[in-house]
C-alpha atoms as a PDB file:
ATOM      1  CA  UNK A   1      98.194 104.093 109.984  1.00  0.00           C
ATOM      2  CA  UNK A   2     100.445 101.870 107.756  1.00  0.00           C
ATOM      3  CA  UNK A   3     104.248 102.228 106.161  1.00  0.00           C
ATOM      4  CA  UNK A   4     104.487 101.037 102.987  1.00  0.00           C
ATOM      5  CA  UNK A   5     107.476 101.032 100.302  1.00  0.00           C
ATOM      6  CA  UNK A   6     108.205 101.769  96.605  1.00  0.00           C
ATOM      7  CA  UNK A   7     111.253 103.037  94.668  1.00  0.00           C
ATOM      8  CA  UNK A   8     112.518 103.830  91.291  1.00  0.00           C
ATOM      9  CA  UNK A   9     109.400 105.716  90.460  1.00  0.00           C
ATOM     10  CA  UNK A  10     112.124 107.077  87.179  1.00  0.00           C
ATOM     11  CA  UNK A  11     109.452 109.817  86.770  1.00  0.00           C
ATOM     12  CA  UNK A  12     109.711 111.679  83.315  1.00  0.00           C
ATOM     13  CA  UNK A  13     106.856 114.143  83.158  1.00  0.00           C
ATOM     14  CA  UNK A  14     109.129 117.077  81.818  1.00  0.00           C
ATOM     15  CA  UNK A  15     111.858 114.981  79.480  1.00  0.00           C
ATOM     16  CA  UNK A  16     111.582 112.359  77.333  1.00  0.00           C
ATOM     17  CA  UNK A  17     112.693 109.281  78.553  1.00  0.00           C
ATOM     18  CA  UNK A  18     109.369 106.605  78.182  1.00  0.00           C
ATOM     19  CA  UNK A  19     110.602 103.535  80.189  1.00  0.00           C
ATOM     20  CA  UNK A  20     108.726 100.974  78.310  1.00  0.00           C
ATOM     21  CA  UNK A  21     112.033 100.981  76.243  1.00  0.00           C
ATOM     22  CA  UNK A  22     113.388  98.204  79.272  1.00  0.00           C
ATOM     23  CA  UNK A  23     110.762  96.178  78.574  1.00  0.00           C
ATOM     24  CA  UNK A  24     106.571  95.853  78.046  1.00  0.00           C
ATOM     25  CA  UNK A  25     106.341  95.771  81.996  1.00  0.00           C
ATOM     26  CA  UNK A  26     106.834  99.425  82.268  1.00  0.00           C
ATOM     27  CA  UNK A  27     104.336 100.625  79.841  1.00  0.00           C
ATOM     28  CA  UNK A  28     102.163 103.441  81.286  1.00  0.00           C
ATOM     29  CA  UNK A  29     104.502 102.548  84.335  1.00  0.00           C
ATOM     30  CA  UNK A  30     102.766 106.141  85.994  1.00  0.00           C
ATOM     31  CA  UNK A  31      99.487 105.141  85.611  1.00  0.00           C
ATOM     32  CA  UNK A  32     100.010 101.726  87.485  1.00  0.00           C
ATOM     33  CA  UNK A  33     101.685 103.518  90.351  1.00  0.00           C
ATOM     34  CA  UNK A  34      99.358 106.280  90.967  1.00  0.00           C
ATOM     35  CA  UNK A  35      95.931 103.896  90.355  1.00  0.00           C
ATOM     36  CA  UNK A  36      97.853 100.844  93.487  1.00  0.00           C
ATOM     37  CA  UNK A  37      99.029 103.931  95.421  1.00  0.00           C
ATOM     38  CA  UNK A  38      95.736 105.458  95.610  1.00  0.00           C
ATOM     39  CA  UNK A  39      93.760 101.996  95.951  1.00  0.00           C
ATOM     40  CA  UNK A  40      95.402 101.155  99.031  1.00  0.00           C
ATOM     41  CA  UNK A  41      97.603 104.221 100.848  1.00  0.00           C
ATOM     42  CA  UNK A  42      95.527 106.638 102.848  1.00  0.00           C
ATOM     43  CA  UNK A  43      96.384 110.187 104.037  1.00  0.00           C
ATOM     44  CA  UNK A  44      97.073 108.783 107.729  1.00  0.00           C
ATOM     45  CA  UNK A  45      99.665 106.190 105.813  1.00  0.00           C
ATOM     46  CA  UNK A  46     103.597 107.287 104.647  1.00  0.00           C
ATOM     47  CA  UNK A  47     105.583 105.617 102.172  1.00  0.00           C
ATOM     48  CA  UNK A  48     109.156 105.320 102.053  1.00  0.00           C
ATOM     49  CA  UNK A  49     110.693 105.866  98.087  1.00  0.00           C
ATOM     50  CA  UNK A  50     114.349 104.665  97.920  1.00  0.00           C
ATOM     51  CA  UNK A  51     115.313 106.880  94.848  1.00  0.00           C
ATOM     52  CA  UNK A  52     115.729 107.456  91.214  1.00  0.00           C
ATOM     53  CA  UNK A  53     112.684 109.722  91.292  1.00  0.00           C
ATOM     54  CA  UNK A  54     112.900 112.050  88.605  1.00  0.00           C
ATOM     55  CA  UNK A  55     114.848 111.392  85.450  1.00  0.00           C
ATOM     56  CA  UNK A  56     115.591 115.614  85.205  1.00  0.00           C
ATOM     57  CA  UNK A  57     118.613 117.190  85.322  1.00  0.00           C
ATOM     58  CA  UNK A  58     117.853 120.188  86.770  1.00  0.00           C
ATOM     59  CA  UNK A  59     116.204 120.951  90.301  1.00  0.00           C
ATOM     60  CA  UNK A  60     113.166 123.301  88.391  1.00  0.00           C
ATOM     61  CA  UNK A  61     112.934 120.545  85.536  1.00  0.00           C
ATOM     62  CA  UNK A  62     111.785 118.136  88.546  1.00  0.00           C
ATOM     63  CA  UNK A  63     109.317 119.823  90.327  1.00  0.00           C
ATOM     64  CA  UNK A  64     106.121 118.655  88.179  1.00  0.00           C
ATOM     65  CA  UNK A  65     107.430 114.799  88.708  1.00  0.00           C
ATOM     66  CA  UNK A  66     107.886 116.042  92.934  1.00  0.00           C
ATOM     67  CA  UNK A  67     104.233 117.725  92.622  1.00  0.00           C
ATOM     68  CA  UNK A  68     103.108 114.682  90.862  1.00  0.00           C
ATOM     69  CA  UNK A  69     104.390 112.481  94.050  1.00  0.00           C
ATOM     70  CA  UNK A  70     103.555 114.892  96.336  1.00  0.00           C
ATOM     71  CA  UNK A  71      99.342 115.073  95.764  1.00  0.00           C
ATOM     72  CA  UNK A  72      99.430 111.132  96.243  1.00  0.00           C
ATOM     73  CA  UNK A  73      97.924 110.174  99.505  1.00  0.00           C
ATOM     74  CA  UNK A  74      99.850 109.580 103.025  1.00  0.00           C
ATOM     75  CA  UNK A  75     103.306 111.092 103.883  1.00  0.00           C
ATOM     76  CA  UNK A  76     106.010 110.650 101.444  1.00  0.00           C
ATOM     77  CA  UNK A  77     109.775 110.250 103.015  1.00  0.00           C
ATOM     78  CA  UNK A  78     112.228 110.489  99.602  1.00  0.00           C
ATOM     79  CA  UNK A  79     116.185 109.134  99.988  1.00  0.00           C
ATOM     80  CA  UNK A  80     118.712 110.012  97.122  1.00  0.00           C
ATOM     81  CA  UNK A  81     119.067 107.514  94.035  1.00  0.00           C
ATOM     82  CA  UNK A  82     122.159 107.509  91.788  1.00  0.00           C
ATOM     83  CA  UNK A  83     120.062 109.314  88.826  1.00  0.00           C
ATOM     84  CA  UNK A  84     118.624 111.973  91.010  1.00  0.00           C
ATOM     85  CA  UNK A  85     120.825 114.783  89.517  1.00  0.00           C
ATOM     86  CA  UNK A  86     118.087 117.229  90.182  1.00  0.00           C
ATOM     87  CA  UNK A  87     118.574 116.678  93.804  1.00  0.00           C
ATOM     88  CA  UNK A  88     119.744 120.526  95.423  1.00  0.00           C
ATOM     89  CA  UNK A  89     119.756 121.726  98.902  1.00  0.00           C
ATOM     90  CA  UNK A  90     118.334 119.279 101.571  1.00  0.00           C
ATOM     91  CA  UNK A  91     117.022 122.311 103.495  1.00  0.00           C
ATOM     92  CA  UNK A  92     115.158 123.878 100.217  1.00  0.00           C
ATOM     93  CA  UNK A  93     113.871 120.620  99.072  1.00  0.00           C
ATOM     94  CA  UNK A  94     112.591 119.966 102.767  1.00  0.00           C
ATOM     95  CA  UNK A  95     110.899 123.411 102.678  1.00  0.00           C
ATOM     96  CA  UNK A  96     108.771 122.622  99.411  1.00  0.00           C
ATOM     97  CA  UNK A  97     105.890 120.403 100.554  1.00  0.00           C
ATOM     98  CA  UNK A  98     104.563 119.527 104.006  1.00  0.00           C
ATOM     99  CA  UNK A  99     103.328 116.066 103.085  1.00  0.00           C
ATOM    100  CA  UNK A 100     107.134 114.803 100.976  1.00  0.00           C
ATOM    101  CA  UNK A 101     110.441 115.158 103.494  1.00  0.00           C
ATOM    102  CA  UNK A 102     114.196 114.431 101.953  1.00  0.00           C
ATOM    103  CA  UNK A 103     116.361 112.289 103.736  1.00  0.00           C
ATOM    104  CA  UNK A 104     120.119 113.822 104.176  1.00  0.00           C
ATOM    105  CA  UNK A 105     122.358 113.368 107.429  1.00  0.00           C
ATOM    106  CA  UNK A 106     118.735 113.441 109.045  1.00  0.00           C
ATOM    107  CA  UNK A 107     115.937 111.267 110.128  1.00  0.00           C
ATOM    108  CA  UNK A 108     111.884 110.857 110.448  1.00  0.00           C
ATOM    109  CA  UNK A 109     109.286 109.148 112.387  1.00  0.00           C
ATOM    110  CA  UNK A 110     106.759 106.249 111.705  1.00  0.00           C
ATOM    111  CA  UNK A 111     104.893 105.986 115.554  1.00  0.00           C
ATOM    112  CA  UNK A 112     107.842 104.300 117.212  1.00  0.00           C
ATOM    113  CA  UNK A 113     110.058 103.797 114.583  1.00  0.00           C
ATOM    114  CA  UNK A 114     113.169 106.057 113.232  1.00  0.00           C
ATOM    115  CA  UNK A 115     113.474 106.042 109.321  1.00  0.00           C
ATOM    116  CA  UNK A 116     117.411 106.554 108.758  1.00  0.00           C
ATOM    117  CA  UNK A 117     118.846 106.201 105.392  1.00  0.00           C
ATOM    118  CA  UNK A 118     121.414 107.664 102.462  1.00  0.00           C
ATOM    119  CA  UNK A 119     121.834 106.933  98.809  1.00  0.00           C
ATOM    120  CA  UNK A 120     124.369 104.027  99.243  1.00  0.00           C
ATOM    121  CA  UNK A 121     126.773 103.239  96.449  1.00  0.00           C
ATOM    122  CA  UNK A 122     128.494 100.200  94.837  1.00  0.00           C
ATOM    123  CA  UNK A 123     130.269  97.650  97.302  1.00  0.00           C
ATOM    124  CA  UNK A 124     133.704  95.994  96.669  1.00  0.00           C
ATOM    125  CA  UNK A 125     134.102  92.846  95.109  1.00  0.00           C
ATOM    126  CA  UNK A 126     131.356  93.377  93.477  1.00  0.00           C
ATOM    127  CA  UNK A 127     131.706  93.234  89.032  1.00  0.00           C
ATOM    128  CA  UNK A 128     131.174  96.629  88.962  1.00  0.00           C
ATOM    129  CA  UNK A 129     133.326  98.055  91.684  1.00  0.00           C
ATOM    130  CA  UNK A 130     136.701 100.068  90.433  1.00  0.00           C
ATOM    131  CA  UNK A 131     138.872 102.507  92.695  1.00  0.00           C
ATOM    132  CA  UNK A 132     137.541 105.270  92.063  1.00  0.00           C
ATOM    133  CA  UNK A 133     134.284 104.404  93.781  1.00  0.00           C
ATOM    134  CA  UNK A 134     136.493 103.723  97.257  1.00  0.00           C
ATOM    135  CA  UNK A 135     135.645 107.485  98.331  1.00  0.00           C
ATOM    136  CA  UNK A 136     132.213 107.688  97.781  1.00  0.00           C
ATOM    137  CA  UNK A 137     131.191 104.343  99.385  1.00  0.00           C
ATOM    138  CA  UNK A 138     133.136 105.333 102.784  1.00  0.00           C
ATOM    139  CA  UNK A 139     130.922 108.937 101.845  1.00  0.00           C
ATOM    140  CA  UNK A 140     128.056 107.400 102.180  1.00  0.00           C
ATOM    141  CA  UNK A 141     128.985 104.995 105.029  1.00  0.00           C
ATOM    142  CA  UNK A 142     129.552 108.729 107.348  1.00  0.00           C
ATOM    143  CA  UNK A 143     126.129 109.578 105.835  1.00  0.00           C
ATOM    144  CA  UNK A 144     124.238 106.745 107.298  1.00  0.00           C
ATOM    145  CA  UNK A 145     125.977 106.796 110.672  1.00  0.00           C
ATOM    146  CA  UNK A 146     125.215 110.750 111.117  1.00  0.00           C
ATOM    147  CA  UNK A 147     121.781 109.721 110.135  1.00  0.00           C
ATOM    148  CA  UNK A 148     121.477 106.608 112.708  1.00  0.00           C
ATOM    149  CA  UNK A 149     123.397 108.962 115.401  1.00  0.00           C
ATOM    150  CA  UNK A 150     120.460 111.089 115.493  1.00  0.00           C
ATOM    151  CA  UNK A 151     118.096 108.923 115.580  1.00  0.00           C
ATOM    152  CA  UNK A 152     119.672 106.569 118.798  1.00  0.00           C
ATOM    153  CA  UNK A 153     120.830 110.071 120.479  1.00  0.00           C
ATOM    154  CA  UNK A 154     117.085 111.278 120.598  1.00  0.00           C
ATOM    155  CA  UNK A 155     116.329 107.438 122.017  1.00  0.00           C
ATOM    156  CA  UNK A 156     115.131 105.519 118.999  1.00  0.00           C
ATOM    157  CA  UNK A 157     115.805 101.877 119.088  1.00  0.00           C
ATOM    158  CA  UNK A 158     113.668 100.566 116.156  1.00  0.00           C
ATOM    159  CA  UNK A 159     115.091 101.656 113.388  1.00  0.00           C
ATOM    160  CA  UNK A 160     114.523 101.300 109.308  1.00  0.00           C
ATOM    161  CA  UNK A 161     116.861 102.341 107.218  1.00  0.00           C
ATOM    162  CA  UNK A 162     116.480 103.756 103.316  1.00  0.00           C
ATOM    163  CA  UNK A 163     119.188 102.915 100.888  1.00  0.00           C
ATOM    164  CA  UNK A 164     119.146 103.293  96.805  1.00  0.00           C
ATOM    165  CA  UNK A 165     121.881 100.807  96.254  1.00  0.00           C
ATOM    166  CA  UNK A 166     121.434  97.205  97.594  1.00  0.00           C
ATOM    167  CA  UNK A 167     123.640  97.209 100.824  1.00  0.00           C
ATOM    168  CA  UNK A 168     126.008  94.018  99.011  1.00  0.00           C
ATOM    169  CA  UNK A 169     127.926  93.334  96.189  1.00  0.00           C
ATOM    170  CA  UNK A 170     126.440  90.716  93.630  1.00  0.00           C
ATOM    171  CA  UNK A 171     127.801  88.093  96.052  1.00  0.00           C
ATOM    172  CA  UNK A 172     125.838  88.593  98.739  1.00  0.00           C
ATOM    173  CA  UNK A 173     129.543  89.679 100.746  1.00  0.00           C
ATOM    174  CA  UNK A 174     129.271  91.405 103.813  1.00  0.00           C
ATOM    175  CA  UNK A 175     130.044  95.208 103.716  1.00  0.00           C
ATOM    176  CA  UNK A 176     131.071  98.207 105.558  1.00  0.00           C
ATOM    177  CA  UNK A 177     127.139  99.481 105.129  1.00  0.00           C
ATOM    178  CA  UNK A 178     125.685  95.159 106.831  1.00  0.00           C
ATOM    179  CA  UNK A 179     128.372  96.327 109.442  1.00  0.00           C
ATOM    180  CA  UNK A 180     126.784  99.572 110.210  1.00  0.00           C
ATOM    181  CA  UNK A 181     123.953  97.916 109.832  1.00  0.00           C
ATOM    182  CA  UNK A 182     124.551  95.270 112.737  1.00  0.00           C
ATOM    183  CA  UNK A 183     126.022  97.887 114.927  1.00  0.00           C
ATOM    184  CA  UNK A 184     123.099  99.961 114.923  1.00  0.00           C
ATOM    185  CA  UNK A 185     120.991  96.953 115.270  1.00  0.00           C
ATOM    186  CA  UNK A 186     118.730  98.108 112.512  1.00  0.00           C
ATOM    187  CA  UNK A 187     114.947  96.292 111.694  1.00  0.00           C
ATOM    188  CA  UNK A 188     114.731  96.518 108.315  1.00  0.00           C
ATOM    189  CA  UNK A 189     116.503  98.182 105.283  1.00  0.00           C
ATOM    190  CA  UNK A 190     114.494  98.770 102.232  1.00  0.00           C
ATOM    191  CA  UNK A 191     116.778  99.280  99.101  1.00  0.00           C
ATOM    192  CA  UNK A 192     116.135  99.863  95.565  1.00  0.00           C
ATOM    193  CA  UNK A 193     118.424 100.266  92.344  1.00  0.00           C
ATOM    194  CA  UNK A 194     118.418  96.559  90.722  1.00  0.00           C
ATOM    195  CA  UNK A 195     116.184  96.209  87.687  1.00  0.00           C
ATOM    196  CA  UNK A 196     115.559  93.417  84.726  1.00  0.00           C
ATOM    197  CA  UNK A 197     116.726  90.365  84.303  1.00  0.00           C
ATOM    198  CA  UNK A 198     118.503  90.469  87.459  1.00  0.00           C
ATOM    199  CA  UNK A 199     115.466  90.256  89.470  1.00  0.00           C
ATOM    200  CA  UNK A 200     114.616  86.757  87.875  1.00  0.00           C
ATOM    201  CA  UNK A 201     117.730  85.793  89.777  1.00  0.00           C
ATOM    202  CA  UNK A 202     118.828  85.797  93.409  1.00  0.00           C
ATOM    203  CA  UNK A 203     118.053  89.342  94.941  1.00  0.00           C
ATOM    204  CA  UNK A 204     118.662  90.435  99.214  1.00  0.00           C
ATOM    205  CA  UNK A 205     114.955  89.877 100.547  1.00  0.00           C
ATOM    206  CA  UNK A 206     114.086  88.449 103.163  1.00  0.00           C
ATOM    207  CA  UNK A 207     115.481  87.855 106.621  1.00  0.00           C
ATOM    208  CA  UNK A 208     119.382  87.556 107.051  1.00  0.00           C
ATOM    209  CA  UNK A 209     121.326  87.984 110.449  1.00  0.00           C
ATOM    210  CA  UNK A 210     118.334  89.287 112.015  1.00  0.00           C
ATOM    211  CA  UNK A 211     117.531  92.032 109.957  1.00  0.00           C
ATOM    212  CA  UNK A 212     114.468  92.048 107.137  1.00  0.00           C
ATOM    213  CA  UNK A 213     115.758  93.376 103.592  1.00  0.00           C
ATOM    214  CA  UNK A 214     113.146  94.537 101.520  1.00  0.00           C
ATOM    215  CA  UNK A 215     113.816  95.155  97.244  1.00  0.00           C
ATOM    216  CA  UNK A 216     111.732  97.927  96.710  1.00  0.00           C
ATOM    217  CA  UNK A 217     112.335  98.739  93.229  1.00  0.00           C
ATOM    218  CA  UNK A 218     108.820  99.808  91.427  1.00  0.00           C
ATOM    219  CA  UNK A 219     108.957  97.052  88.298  1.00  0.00           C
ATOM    220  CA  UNK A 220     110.059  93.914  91.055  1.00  0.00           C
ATOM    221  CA  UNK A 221     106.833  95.334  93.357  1.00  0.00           C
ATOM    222  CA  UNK A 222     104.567  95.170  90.059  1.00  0.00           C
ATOM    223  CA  UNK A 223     104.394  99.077  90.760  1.00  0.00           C
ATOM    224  CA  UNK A 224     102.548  98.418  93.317  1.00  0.00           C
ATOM    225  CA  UNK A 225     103.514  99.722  97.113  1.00  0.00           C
ATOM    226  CA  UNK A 226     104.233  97.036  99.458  1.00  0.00           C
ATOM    227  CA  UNK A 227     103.090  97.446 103.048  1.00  0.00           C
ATOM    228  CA  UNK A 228     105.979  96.753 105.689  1.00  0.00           C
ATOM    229  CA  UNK A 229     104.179  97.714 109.235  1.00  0.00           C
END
C-alpha cells in the first residue's frame, strides 16, 4: 500500500479549454496522467490531488471529469483548488463515489497517518496579495485548524496536510498557514497551484524547519504521480 501525489489535473472533458495552449508540455496532458497513474498506482494505493480538477462551472458539468478520476486505480482524497467552481456540498460530493473523498473541515486516513488539508489562498507580501484577499486567507487558516483539530482530537500525530496554494508568498516569508503548520507539527504538506515558467525558478520542495514540502502540480511532476510513503 503506497500514497502518492498529483494536482492540477485542469480536467476539461465537458468544455473546451485544451491546455496545450500553456505550452507543448501539456499536449494530450489526460492521456499522460491516466497511462503513469495506471502503470504504477494499484487499487490498495490512494493518491492525494491538491486541486484545480475540473475546469466546469457547474457541479453536473463536472461529473464526467470526477467519473473520469474516479475509475483510476487506488483511493482518491480531492482538496479544493481556486478554479474548482463546480465544487457544491461537501456532504453530496462525499456521497458520490466510494473510492474519491472531498476534503472540507474534515480529515482521512493513510495506515497511521491523518491527511488534513483546505484550499489555501494567496499570502501577504507576496506580488499578488491586495486587501481584499485579508478575509479569505484568515478563512482558510480556521479551515485547516478545524481540519488538524480532528485529526489530533481522535489521536493522530503524523499528519500530511493538502493545500492548493503554496503555503508562502513568492519570498519564501513565513505565514500564518507555516505557523499552523509548526504548531500542529505537521510531516509533510503537498501543495499545488504554481505553473510555467515559474517552476524553472526557485519553488518550496524539499525539507525546511522540519517539515517536507512537496510541489505537486501535474506539468512540474511530468504528469506523472509521485510516491511520498
Amino acid at each position: 500500500m503506497a500514497l502518492y501525489t498529483i494536482s492540477d489535473l485542469h480536467l476539461g472533458f465537458n468544455v473546451e479549454k485544451p491546455m496545450d495552449i500553456f505550452g507543448d508540455k501539456w499536449k494530450d496532458h489526460c492521456k499522460k496522467i491516466k497511462e503513469n497513474w495506471i502503470d504504477k498506482v494499484t487499487e490498495r494505493d490512494m493518491v492525494l490531488i491538491a486541486g484545480d480538477i475540473s475546469w466546469s462551472l457547474k457541479e453536473q458539468d463536472s461529473k464526467y471529469d470526477l467519473d473520469w478520476i474516479n475509475e483510476l486505480p487506488g483511493k482518491k482524497i480531492i482538496s479544493k483548488g481556486n478554479h474548482d467552481y463546480w465544487w457544491g456540498s461537501i456532504s453530496k460530493l462525499n456521497n458520490m463515489y466510494e473510492n474519491t473523498k472531498f476534503i472540507q473541515n474534515n480529515y482521512y486516513i493513510y495506515e497511521d497517518y491523518a491527511i488534513c488539508g483546505t484550499r489555501g489562498w494567496v499570502c501577504p507580501s507576496g506580488d499578488k496579495y491586495s486587501e481584499k484577499d485579508e478575509k479569505i486567507y484568515n478563512r482558510e487558516q480556521i479551515r485547516l485548524k478545524i481540519s488538524l483539530d480532528a485529526a489530533k482530537k481522535n489521536g493522530y500525530e503524523n499528519i500530511i496536510v493538502m493545500l492548493h496554494y503554496p503555503p508562502v508568498n513568492d519570498k519564501f516569508e513565513e505565514s500564518e498557514f507555516t505557523k499552523i503548520i509548526k504548531e500542529y507539527k505537521v510531516k509533510k504538506v503537498i501543495y499545488g497551484h504554481l505553473h510555467g515558467p515559474i517552476l524553472l525558478g526557485k519553488v518550496l520542495d524539499g525539507y525546511f524547519d522540519g517539515v517536507e514540502y512537496i510541489l505537486s502540480s501535474a506539468d512540474y511532476l511530468d504528469f506523472n504521480p509521485k510516491r511520498i510513503l
